[in-house]
Protein backbone atom coordinates (compact mmCIF):
# COMPACT_ATOMS: atom_id res chain seq x y z
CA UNK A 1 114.35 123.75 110.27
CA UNK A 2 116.93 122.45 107.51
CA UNK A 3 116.35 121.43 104.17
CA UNK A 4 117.76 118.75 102.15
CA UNK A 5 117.67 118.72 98.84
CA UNK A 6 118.70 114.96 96.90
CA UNK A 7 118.96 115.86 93.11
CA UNK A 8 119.72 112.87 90.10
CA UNK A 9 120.92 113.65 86.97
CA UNK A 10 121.98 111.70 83.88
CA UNK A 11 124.68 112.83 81.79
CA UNK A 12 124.52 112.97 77.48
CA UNK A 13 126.58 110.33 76.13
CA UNK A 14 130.04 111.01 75.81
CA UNK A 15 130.09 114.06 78.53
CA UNK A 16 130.57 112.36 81.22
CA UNK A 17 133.66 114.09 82.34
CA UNK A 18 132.71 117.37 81.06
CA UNK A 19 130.08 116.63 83.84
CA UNK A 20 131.95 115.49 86.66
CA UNK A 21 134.09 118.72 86.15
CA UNK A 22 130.98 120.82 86.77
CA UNK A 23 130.18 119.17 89.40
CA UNK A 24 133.44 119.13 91.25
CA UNK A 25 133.62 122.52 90.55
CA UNK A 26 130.06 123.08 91.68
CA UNK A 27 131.10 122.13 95.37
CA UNK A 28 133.70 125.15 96.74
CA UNK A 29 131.55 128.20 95.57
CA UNK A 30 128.28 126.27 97.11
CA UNK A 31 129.89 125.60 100.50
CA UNK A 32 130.90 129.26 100.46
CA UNK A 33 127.25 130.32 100.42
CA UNK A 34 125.45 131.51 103.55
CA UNK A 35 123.65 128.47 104.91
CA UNK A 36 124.89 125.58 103.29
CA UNK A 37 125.56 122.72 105.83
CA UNK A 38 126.51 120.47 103.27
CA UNK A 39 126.80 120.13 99.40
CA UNK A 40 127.86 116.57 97.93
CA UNK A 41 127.81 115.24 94.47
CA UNK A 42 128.37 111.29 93.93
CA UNK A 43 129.20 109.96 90.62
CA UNK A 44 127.45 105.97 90.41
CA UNK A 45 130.59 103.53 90.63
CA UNK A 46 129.70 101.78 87.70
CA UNK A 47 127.38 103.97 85.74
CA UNK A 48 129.49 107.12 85.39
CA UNK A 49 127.02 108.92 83.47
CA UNK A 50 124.85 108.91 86.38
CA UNK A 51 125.07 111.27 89.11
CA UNK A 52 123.27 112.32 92.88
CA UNK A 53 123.74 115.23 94.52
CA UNK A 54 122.68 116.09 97.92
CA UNK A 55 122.62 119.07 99.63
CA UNK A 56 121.77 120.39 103.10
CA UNK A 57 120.71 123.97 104.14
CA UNK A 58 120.26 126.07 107.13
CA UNK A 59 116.57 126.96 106.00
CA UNK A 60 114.12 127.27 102.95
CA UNK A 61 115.12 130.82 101.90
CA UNK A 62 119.46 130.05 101.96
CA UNK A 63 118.26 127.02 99.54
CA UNK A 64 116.18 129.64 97.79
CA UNK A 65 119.10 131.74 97.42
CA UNK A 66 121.33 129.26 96.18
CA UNK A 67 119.04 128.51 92.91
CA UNK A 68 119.75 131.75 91.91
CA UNK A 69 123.62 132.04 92.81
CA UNK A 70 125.84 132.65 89.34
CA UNK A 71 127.80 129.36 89.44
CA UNK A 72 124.46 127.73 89.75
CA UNK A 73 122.55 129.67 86.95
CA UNK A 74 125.72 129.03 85.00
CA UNK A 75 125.85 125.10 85.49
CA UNK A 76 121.95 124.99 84.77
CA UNK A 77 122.91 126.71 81.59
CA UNK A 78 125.54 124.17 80.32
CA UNK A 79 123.42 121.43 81.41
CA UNK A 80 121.47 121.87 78.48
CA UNK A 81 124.11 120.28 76.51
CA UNK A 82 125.50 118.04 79.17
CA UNK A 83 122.43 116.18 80.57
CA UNK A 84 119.73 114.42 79.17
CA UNK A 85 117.31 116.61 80.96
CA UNK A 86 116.96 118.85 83.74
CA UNK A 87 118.09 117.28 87.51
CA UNK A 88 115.48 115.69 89.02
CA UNK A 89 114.98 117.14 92.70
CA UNK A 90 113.15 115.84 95.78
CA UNK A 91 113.23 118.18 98.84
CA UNK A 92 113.25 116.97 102.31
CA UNK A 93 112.83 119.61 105.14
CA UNK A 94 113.14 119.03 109.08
């Protein structure tokens, strides 16, 4: 079974590219984690503030594992200040 995890997120006014750094940056440490199949973050083409992320993993517990890894816990942490609130995630499992 593999999950997929599609995650929006809206960034604070004036951090947009504080943003898109952290998620560029986001994408070789996740990809280097055991499981992941696939990790993508888009930036909207003509909102740039706005931003989806999806993600696909080899099961439920490498996910699991990945909400917990430090460059994670460390963007959730600066997304305080970045985003407008906390991603919004839907889950999608196979």
């Amino acid at each position: 079974m593999t999950l997929t995890a599609v995650s929006t997120l809206q960034a604070r006014a004036g951090k947009e590219d504080l943003v898109r750094a952290q998620a560029l940056a986001l994408i070789e440490p996740t990809l280097a984690e055991p499981g992941c199949v696939s990790y993508q973050p888009y930036q909207h083409p003509t909102r740039p503030g706005e931003w989806v992320v999806v993600e696909s993993w080899e099961s439920r517990a490498a996910f699991e594992s990945h909400l917990t890894s430090p460059h994670l816990l460390a963007a959730f942490e600066a997304g305080a200040d970045l985003l407008t609130g906390p991603p919004v995630e839907r889950i999608f499992e196979d």
